[in-house]
C-alpha atoms as a PDB file:
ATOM      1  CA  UNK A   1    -121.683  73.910 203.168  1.00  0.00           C
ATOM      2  CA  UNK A   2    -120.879  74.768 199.933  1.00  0.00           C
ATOM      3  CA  UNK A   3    -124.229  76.471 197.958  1.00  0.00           C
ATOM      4  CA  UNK A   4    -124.698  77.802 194.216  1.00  0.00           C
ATOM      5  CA  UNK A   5    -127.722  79.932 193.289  1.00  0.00           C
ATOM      6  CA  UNK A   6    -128.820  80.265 189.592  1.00  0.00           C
ATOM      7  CA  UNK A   7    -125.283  80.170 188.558  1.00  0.00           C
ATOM      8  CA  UNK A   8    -124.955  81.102 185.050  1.00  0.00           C
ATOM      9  CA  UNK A   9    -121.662  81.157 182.301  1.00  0.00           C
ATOM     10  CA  UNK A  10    -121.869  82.628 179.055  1.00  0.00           C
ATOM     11  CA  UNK A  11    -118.869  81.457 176.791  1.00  0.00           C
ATOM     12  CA  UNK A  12    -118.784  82.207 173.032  1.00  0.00           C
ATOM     13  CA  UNK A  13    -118.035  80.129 170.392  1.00  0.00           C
ATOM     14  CA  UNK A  14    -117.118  80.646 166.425  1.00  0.00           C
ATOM     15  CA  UNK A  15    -119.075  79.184 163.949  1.00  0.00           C
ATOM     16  CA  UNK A  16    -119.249  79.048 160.173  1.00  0.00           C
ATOM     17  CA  UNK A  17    -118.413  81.758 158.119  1.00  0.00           C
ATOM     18  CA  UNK A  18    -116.552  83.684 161.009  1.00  0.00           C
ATOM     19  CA  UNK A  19    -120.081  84.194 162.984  1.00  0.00           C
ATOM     20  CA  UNK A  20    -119.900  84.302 166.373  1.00  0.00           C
ATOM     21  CA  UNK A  21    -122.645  83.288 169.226  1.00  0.00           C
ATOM     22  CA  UNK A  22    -123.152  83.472 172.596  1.00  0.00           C
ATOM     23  CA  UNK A  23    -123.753  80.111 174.858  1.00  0.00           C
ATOM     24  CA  UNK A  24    -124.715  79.088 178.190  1.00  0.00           C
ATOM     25  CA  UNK A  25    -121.812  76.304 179.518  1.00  0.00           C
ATOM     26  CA  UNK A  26    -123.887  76.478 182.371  1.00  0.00           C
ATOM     27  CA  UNK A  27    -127.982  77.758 182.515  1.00  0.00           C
ATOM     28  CA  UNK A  28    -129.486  78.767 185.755  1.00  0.00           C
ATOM     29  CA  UNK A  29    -128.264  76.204 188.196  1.00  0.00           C
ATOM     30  CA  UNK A  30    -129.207  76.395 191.880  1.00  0.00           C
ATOM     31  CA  UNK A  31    -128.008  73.360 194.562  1.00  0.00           C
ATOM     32  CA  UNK A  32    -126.240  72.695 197.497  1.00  0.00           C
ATOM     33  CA  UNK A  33    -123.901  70.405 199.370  1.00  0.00           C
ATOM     34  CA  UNK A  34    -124.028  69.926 203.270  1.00  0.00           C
ATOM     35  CA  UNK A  35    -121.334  69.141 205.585  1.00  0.00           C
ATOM     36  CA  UNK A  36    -120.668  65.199 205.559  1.00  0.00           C
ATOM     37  CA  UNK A  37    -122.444  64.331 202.203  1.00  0.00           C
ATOM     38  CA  UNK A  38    -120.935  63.372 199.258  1.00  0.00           C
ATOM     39  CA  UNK A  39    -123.117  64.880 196.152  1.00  0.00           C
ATOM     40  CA  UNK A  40    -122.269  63.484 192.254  1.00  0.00           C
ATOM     41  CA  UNK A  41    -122.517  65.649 189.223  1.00  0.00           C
ATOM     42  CA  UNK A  42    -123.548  63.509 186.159  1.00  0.00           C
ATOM     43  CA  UNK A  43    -123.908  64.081 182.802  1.00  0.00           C
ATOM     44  CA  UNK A  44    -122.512  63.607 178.946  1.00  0.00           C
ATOM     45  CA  UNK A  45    -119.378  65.488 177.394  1.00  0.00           C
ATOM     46  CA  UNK A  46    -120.230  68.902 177.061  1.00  0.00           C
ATOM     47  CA  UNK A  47    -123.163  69.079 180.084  1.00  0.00           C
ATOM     48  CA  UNK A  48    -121.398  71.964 181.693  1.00  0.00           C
ATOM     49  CA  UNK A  49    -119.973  69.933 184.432  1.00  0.00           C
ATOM     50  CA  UNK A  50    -116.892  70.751 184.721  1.00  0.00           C
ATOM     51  CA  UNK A  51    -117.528  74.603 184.126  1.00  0.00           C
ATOM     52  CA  UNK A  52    -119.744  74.532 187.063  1.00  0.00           C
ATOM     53  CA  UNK A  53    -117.333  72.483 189.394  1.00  0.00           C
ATOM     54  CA  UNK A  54    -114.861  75.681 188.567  1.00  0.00           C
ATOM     55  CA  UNK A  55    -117.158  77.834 189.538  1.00  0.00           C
ATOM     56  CA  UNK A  56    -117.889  76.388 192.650  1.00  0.00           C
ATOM     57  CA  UNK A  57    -114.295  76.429 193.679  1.00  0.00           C
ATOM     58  CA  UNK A  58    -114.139  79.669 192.949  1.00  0.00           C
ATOM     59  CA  UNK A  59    -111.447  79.492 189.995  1.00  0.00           C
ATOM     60  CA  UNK A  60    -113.999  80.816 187.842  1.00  0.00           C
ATOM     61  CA  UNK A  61    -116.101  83.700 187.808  1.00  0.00           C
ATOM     62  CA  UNK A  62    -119.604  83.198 186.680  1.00  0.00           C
ATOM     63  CA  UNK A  63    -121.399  85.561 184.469  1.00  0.00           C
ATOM     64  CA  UNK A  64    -124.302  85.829 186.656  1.00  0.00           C
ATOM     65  CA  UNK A  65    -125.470  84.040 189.592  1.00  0.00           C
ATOM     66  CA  UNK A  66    -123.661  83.393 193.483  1.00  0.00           C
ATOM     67  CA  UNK A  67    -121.425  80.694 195.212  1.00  0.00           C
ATOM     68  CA  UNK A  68    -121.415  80.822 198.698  1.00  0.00           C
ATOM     69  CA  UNK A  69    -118.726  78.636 200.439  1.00  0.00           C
ATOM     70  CA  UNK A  70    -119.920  77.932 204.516  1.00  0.00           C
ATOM     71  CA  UNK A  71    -117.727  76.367 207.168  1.00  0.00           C
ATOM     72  CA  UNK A  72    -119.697  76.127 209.940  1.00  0.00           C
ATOM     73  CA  UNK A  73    -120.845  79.569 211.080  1.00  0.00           C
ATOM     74  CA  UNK A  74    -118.141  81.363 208.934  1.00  0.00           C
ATOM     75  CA  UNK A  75    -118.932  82.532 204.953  1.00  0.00           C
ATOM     76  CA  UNK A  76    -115.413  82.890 203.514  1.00  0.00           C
ATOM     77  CA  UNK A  77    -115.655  85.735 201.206  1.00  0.00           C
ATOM     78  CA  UNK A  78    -111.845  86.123 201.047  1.00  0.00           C
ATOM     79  CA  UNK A  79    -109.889  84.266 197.766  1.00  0.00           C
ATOM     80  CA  UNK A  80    -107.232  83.206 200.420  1.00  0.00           C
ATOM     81  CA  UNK A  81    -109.196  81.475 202.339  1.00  0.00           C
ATOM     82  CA  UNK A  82    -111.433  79.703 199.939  1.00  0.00           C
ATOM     83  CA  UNK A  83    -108.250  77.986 198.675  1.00  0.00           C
ATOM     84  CA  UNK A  84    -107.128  76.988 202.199  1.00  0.00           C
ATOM     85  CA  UNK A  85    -110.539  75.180 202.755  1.00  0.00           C
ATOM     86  CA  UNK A  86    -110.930  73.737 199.458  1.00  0.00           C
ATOM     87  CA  UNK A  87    -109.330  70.703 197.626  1.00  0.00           C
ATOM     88  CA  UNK A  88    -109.607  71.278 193.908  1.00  0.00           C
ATOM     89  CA  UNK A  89    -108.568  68.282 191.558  1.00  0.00           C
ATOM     90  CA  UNK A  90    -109.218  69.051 187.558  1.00  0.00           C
ATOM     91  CA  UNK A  91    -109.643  66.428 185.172  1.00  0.00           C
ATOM     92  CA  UNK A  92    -106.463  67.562 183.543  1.00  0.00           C
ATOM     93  CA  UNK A  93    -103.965  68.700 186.107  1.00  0.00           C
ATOM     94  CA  UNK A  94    -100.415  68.659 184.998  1.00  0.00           C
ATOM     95  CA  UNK A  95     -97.906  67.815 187.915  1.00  0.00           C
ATOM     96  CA  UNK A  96     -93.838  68.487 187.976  1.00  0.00           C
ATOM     97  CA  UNK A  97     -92.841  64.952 186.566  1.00  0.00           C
ATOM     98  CA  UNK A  98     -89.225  65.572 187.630  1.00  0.00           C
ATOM     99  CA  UNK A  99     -90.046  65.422 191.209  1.00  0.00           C
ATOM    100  CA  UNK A 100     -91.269  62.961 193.454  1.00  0.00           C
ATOM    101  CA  UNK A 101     -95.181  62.292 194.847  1.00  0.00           C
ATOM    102  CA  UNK A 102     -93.283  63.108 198.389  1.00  0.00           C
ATOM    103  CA  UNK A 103     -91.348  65.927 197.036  1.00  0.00           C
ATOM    104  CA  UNK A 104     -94.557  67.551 195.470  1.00  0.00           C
ATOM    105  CA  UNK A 105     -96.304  67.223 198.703  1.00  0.00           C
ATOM    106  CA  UNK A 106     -93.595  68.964 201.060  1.00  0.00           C
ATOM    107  CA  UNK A 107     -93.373  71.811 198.499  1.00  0.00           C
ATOM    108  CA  UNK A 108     -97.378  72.042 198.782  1.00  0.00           C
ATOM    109  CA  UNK A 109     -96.613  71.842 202.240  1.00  0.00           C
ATOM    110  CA  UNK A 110     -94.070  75.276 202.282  1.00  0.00           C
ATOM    111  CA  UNK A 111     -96.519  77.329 199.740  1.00  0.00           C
ATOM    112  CA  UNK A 112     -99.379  76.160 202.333  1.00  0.00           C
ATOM    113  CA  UNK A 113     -97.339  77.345 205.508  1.00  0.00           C
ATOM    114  CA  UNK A 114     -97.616  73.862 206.932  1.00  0.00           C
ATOM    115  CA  UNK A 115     -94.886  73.394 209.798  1.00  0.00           C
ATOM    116  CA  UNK A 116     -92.279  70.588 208.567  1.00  0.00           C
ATOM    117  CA  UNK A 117     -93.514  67.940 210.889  1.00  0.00           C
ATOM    118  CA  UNK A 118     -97.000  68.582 210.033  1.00  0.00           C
ATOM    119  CA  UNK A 119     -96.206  68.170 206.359  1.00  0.00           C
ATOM    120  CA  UNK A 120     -94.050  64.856 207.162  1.00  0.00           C
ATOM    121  CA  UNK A 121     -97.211  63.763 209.481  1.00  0.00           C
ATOM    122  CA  UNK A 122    -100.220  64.567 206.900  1.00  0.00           C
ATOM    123  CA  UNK A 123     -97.884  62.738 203.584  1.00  0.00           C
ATOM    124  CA  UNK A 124     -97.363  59.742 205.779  1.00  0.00           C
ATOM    125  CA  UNK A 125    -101.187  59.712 206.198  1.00  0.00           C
ATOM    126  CA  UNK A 126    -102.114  60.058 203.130  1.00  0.00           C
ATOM    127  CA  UNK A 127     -99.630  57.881 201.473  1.00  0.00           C
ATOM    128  CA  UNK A 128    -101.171  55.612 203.497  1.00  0.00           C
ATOM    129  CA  UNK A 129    -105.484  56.320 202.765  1.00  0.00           C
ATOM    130  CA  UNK A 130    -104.258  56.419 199.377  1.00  0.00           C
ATOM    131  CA  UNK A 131    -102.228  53.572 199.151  1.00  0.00           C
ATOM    132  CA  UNK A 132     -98.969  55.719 197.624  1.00  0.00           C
ATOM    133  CA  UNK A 133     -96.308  53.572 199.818  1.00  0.00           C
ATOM    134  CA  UNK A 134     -95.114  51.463 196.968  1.00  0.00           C
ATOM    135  CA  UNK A 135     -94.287  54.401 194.668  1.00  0.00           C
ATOM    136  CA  UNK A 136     -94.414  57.754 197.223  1.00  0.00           C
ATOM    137  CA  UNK A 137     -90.454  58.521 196.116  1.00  0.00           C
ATOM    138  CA  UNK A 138     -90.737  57.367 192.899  1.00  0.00           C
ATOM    139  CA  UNK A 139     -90.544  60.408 189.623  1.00  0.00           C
ATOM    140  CA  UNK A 140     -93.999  61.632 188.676  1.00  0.00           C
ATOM    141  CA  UNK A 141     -93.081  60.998 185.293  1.00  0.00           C
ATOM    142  CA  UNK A 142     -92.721  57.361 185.731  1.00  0.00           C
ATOM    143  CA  UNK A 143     -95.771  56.523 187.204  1.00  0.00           C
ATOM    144  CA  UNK A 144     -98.687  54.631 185.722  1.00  0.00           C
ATOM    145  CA  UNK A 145    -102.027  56.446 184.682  1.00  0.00           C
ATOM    146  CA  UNK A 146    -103.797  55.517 188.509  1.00  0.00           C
ATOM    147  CA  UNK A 147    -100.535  56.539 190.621  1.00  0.00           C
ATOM    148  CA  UNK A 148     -99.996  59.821 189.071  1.00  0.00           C
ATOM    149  CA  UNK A 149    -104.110  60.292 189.464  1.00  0.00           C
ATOM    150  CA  UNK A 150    -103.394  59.096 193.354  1.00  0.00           C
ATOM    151  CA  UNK A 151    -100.313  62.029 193.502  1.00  0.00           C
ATOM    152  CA  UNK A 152    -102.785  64.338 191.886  1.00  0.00           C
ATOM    153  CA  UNK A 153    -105.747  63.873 194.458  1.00  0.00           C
ATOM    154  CA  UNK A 154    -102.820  63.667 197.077  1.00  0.00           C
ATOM    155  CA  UNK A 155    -101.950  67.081 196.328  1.00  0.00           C
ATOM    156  CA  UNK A 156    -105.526  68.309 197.012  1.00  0.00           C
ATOM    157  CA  UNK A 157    -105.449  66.840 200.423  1.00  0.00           C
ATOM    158  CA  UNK A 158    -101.911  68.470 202.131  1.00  0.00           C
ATOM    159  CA  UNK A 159    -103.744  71.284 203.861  1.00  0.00           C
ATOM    160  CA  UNK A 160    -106.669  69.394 204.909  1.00  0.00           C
ATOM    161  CA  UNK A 161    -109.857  70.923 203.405  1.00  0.00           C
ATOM    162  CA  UNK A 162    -112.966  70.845 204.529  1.00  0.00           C
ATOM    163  CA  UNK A 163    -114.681  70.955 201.161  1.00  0.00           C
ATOM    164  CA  UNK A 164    -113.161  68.617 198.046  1.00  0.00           C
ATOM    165  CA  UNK A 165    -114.158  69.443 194.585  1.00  0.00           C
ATOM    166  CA  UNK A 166    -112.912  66.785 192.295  1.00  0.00           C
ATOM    167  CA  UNK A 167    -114.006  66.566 187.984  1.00  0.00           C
ATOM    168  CA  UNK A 168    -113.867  63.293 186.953  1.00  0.00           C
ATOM    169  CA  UNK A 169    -111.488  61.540 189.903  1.00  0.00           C
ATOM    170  CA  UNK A 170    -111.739  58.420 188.726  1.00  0.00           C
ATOM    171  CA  UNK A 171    -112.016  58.545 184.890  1.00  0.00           C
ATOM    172  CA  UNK A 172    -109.755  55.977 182.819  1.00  0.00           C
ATOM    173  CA  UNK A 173    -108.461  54.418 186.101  1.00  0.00           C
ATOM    174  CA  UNK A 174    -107.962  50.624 186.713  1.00  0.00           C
ATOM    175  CA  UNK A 175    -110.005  49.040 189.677  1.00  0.00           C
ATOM    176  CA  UNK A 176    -107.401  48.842 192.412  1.00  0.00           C
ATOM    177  CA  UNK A 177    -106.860  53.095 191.841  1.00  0.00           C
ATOM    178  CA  UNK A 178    -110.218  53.701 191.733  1.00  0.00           C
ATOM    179  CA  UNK A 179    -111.158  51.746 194.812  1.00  0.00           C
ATOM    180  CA  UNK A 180    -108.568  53.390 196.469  1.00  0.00           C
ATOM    181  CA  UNK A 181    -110.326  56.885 195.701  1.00  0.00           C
ATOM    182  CA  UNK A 182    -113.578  55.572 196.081  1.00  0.00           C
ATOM    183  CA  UNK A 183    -112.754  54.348 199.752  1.00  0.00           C
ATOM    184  CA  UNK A 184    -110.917  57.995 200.374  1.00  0.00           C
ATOM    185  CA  UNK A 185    -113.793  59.708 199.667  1.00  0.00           C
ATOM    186  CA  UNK A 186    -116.255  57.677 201.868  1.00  0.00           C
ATOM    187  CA  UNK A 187    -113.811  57.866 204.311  1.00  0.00           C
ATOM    188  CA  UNK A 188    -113.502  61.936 204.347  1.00  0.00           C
ATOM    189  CA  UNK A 189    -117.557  61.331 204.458  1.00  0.00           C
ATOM    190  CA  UNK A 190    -117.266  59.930 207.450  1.00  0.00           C
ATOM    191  CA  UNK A 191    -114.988  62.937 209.139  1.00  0.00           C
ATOM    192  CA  UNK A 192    -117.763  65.203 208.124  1.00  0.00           C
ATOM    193  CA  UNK A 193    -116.329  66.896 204.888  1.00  0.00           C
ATOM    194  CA  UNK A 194    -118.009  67.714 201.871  1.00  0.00           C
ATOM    195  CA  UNK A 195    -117.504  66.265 198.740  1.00  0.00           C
ATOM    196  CA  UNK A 196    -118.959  67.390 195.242  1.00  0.00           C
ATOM    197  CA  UNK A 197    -117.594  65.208 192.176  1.00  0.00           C
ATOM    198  CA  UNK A 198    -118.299  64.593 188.626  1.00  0.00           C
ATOM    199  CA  UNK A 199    -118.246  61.159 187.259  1.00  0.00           C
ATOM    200  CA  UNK A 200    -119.142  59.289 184.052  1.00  0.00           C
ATOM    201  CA  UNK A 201    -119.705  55.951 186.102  1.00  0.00           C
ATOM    202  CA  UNK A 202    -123.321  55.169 187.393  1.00  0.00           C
ATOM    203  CA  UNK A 203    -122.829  52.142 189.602  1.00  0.00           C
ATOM    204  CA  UNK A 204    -119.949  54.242 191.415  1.00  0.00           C
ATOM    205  CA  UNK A 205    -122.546  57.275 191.647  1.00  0.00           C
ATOM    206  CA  UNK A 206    -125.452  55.112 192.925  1.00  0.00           C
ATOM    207  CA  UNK A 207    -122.507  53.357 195.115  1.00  0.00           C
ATOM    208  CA  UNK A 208    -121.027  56.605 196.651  1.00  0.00           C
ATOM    209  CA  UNK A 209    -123.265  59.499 196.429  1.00  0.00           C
ATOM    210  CA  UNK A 210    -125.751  60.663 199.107  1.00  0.00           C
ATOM    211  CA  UNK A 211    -127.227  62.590 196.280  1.00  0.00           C
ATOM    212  CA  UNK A 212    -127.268  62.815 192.674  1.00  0.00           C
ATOM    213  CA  UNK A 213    -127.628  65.668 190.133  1.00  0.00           C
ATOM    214  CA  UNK A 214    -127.933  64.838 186.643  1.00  0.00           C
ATOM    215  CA  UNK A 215    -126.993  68.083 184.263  1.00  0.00           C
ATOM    216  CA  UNK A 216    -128.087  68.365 180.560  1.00  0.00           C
ATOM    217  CA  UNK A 217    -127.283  71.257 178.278  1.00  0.00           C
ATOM    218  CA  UNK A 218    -126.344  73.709 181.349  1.00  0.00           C
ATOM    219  CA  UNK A 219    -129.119  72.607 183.314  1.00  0.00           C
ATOM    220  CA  UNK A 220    -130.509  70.336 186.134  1.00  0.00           C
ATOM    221  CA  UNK A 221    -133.074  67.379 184.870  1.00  0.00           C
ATOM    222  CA  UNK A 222    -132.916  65.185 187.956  1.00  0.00           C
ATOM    223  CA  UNK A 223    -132.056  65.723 191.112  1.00  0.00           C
ATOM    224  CA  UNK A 224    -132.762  63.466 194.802  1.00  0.00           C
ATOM    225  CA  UNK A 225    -131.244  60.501 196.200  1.00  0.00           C
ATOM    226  CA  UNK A 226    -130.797  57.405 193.913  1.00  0.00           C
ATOM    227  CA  UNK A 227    -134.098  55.757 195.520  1.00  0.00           C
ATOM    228  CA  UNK A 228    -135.982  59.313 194.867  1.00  0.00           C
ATOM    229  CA  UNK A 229    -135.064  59.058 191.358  1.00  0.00           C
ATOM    230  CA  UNK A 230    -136.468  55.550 190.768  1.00  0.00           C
ATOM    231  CA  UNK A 231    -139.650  56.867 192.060  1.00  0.00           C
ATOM    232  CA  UNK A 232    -139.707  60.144 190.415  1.00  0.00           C
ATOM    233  CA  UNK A 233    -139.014  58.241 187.015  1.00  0.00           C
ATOM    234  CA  UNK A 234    -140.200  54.564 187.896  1.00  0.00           C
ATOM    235  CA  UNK A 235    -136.991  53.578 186.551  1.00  0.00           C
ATOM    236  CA  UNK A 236    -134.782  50.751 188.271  1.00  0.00           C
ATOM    237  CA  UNK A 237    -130.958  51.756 187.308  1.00  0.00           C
ATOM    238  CA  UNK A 238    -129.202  55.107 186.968  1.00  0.00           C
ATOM    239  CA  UNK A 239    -127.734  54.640 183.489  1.00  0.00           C
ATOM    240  CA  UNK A 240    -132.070  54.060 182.680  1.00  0.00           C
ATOM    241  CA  UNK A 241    -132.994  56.930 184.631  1.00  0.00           C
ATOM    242  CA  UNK A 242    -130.214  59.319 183.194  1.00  0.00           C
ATOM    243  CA  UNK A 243    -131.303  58.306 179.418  1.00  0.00           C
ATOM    244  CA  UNK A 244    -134.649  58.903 179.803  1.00  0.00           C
ATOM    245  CA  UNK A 245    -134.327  62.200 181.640  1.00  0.00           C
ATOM    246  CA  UNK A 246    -131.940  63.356 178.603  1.00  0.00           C
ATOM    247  CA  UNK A 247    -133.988  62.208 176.092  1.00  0.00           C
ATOM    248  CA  UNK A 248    -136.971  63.929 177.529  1.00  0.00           C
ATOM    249  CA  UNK A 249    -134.785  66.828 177.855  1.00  0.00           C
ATOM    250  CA  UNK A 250    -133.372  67.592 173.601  1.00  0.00           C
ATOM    251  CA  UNK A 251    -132.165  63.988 172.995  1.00  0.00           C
ATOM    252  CA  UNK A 252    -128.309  62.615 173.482  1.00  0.00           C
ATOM    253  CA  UNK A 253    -129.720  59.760 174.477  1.00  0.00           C
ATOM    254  CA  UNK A 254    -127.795  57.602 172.265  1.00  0.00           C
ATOM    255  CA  UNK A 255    -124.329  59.693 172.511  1.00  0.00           C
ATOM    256  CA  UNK A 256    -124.412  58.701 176.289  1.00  0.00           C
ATOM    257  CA  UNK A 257    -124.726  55.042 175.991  1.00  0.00           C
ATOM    258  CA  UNK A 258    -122.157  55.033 173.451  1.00  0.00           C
ATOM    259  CA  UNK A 259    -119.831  57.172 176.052  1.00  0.00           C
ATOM    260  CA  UNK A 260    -121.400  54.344 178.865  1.00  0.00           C
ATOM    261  CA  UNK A 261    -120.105  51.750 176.893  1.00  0.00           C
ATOM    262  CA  UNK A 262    -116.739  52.836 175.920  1.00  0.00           C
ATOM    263  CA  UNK A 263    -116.301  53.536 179.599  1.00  0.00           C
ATOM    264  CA  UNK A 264    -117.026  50.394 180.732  1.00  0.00           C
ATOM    265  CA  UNK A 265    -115.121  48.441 177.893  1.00  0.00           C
ATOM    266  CA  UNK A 266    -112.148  50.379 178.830  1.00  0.00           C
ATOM    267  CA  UNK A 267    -112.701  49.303 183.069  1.00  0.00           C
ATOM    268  CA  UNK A 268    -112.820  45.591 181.476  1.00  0.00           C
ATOM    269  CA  UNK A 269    -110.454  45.692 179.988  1.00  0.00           C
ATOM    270  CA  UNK A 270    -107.783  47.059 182.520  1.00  0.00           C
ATOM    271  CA  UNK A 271    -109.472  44.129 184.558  1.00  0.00           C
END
């Protein structure tokens, strides 16, 4: 279990005239993700979610507030051994384009202090949940926007974690990639991990997630299961219940259904 209690980040920003002011990224945010449950963070550009997904792994350190990371009876308190239980994946993680998908992995594998065989085991495994076969030993640096977002996530998975904390997995990705993560995911689900994501895409959140948190402005507006949030709102659809919640909340309304939209034109098109 991985559990965040009124987690706060203060960041400051320069405005006009060379003033200076202090914001919250991320307001006073309490939640928690069992074992075996897969929990989405939505919300616009500029929510705080990926601030709070770094603080959760533990890459950041929040200005006030607690993380707590649980597997099963044992807190891990040491830095060490957070890393070796959690699978990170940024929204903007740079790989080594000169080497291989394989090549990254067996390196992961030697920093990880992963016997050789184990290593050759877990790549042919996950070249295989991830569907990498096809372009495992090609160069990084000549793959396609999905495969290099496959070697990324494949990365995360070498020293089998218990807890994956992914921003954004599937953002910009064709259908086949994204189904492929989509279907990893579910499938670590199933093996009892926990899984916390961000993700602009509401039918994949209302497809995937055994809960939902919806983030304005630092803060939780909605939080439950997809059906609890059609009663709590009496709304039928996410991308409904998500735009009323932020409108009730300061507004944005209409900068999210222009992000919806682009979002979706883009999946069309790569259709």
């Amino acid at each position: 279990m991985i559990t965040a209690d009124n987690l706060v980040k203060t960041f400051i920003r320069n405005e006009k005239k060379n003033k200076k002011s202090e914001f919250n990224a991320v307001d006073g945010i309490s939640l928690s993700v069992r074992e075996g449950e897969i929990v989405g963070i939505l919300g616009p550009n500029g929510a705080g979610k990926t601030t709070l997904l770094r603080m959760m792994s533990k890459l950041m350190k929040p200005t006030s507030g607690m993380v707590s990371i649980r597997i099963g009876e044992e807190e891990l308190t040491d830095d060490i051994e957070v890393k070796r239980h959690i699978g990170y994946l940024s929204n903007n993680t740079k790989l080594y384009g000169r080497l291989s998908t394989r090549e990254l992995l067996q390196m992961l594998g030697v920093l990880y202090g992963i016997a050789e065989e184990d290593t050759k085991r877990r790549i042919d495994e996950i070249s295989e949940v991830l569907s990498m076969e096809s372009f495992l030993d090609n160069r990084i640096e000549k793959l396609s926007t999905g495969q290099t977002q496959r070697a990324s996530i494949a990365r995360c998975l070498v020293h089998d974690p218990q807890v994956y904390i992914f921003d954004e997995p599937t953002l910009g990705l064709d259908i086949i990639s994204s189904a492929a993560i989509v279907d990893f995911m579910k499938g670590e689900r199933e093996k009892g991990k926990t899984v916390l994501y961000s993700t602009h895409y509401m039918e994949e959140a209302e497809y995937l997630c055994d809960r939902i948190i919806m983030i304005h402005q630092g803060k939780i507006i909605g939080e439950g299961t997809p059906s609890e949030l059609r009663m709590q709102t009496g709304r039928d659809s996410l991308r409904d219940i998500f735009a009323g919640l932020i409108d009730e909340n300061g507004g944005l309304e209409s900068d999210l259904c222009d992000s919806e939209k682009e979002d979706a034109g883009k999946r069309r098109v790569r259709r």
